[in-house]
Protein backbone atom coordinates (compact mmCIF):
# COMPACT_ATOMS: atom_id res chain seq x y z
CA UNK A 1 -53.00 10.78 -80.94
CA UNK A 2 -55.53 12.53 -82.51
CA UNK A 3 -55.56 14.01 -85.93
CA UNK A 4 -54.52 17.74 -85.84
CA UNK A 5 -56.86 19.98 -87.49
CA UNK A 6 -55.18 22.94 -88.81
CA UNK A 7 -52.27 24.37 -90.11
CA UNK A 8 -50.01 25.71 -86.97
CA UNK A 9 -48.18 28.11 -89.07
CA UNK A 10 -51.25 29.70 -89.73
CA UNK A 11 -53.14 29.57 -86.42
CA UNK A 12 -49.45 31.01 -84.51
CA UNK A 13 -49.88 34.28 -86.70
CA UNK A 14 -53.39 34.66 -86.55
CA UNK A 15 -53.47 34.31 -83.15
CA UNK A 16 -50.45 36.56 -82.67
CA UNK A 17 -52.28 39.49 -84.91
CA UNK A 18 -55.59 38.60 -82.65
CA UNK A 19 -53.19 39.54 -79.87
CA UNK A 20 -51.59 42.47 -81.64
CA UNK A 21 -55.18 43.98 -82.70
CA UNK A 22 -55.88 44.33 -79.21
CA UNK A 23 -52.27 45.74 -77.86
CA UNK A 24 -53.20 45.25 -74.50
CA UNK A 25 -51.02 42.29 -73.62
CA UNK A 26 -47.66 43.31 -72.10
CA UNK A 27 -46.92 39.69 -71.60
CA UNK A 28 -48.32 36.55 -73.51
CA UNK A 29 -47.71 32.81 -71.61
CA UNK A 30 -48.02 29.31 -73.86
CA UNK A 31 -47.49 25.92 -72.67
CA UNK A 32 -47.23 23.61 -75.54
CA UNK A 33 -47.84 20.39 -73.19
CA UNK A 34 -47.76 17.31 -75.93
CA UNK A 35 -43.91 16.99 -75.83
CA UNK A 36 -44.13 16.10 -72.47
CA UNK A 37 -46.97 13.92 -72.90
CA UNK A 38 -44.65 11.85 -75.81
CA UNK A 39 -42.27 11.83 -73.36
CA UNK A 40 -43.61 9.94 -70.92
CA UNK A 41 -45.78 7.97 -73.51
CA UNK A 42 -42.34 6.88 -74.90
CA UNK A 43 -43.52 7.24 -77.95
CA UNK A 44 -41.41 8.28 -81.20
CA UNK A 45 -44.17 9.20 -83.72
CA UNK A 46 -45.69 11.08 -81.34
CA UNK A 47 -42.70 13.05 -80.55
CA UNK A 48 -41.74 13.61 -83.77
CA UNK A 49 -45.02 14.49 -84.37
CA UNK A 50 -45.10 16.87 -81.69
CA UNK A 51 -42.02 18.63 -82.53
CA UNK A 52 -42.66 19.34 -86.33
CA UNK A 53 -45.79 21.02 -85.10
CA UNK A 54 -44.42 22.99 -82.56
CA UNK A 55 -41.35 24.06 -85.33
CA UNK A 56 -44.23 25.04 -87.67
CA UNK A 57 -45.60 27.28 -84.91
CA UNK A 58 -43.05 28.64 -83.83
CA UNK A 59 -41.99 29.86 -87.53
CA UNK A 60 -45.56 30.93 -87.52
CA UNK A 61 -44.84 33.03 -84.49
CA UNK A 62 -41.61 34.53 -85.40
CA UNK A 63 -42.87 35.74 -88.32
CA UNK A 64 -45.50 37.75 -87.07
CA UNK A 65 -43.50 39.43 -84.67
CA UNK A 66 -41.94 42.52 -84.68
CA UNK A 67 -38.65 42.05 -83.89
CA UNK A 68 -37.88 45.69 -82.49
CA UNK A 69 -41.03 45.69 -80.19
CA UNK A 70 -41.71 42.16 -79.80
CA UNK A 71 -39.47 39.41 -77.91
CA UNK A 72 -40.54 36.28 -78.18
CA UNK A 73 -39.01 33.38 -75.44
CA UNK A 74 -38.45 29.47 -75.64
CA UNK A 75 -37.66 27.41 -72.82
CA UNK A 76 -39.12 24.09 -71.04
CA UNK A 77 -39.27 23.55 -67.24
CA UNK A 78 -37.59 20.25 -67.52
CA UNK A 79 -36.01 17.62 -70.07
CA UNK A 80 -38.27 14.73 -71.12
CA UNK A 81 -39.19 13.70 -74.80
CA UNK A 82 -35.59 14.41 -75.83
CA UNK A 83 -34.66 10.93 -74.48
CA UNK A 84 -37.45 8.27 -75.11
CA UNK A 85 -35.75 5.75 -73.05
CA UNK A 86 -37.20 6.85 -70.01
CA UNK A 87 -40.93 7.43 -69.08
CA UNK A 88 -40.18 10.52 -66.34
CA UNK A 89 -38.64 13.65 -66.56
CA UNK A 90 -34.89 13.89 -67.41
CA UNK A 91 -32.20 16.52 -65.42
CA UNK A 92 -30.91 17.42 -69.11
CA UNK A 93 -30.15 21.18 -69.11
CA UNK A 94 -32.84 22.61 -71.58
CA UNK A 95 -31.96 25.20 -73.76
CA UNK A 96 -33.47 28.99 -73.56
CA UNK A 97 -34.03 30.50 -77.11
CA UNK A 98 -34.74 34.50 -77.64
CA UNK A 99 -35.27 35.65 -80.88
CA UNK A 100 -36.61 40.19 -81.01
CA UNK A 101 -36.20 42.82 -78.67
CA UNK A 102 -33.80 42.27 -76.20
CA UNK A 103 -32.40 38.56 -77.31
CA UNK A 104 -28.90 39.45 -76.70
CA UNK A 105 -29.67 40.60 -73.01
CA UNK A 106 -31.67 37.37 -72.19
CA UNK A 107 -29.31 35.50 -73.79
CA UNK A 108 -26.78 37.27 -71.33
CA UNK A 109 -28.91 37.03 -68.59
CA UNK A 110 -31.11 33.88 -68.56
CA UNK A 111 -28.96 30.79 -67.38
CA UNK A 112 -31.37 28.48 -65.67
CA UNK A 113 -35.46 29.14 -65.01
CA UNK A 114 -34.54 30.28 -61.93
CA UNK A 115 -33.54 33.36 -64.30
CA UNK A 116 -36.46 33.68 -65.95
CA UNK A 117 -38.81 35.55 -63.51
CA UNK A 118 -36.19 38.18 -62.92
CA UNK A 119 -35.83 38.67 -66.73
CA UNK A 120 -39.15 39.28 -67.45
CA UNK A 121 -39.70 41.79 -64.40
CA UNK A 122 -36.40 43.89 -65.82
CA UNK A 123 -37.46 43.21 -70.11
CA UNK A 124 -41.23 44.61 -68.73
CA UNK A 125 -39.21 47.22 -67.02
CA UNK A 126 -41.55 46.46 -63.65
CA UNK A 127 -40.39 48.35 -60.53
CA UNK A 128 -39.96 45.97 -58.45
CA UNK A 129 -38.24 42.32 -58.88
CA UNK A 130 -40.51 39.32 -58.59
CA UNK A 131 -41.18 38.09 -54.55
CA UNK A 132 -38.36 36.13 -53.48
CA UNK A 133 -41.39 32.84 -53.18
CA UNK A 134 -41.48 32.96 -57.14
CA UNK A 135 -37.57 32.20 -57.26
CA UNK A 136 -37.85 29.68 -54.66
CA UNK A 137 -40.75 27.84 -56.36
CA UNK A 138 -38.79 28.53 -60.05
CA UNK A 139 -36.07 26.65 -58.29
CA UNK A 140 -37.45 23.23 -56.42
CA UNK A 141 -38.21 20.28 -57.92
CA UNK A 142 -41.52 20.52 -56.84
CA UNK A 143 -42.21 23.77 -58.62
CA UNK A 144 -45.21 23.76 -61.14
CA UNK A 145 -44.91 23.83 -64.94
CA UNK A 146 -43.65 26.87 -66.21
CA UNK A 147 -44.78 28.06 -69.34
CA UNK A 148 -42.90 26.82 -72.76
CA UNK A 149 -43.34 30.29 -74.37
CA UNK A 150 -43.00 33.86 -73.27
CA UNK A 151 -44.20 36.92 -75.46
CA UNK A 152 -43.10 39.97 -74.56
CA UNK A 153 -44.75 42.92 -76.08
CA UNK A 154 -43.71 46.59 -75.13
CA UNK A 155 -46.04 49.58 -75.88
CA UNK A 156 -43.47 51.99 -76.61
């Protein structure tokens, strides 16, 4: 692995107030891929590696948001470095973390990623619900990654 240059703390709120300075982005997507990578590298120091960064960045992140305009999401499309024993993707439930604006409805509302779409149509108040392909591919095994972070970011 190489070296990481940089402090993630930092670079989550810089980058969030980059974001913010603009306030055009109704909806913000992150995949934070190296977990899965340690996962199938089976490799501890990586993984713990991996995590304390992402835990830095995420503090980063959750400090920089505004928690009455700002909702920031936490999710995985699949279990993997939390058991190093095996090299491929786990079935382990993964958890769904909401932490701003509207955390106690996605935590009411969001019970699987096949949830997830549906939620973000209704938290960007969109008028219509997301194509009935989207839950289908949300829902196979075959579906591509989703993202590991949603930002939601209302105007009002």
């Amino acid at each position: 692995m190489e070296e990481y240059e940089g402090d993630p703390d930092a670079l989550a709120r810089e980058g969030l107030q980059n974001a913010a300075a603009e306030a055009r982005y109704d909806l913000v997507l992150y995949e934070f891929f190296l977990t899965d990578k340690c996962g199938h590298d089976q490799d501890w120091e990586m993984a713990r590696w991996c995590i304390e960064t992402l835990e830095q960045f995420l503090d980063g992140l959750r400090s920089a948001l505004d928690p009455d305009r700002d909702l920031l999401l936490v999710t995985s499309d699949h279990g993997n470095s939390e058991d190093l024993s095996v090299k491929t993707h786990t079935n382990n439930a993964v958890p769904t973390f909401a932490f701003g604006r509207n955390a106690a409805r996605a935590a009411a509302e969001i019970h699987s990623l096949i949830d997830l779409p549906g939620f973000i149509y209704r938290a960007l108040e969109m008028p219509d619900e997301p194509p009935e392909e989207l839950h289908q591919r949300a829902s196979s095994a075959s579906a591509p990654h989703l993202p590991a972070l949603s930002l939601l970011h209302s105007r009002q």
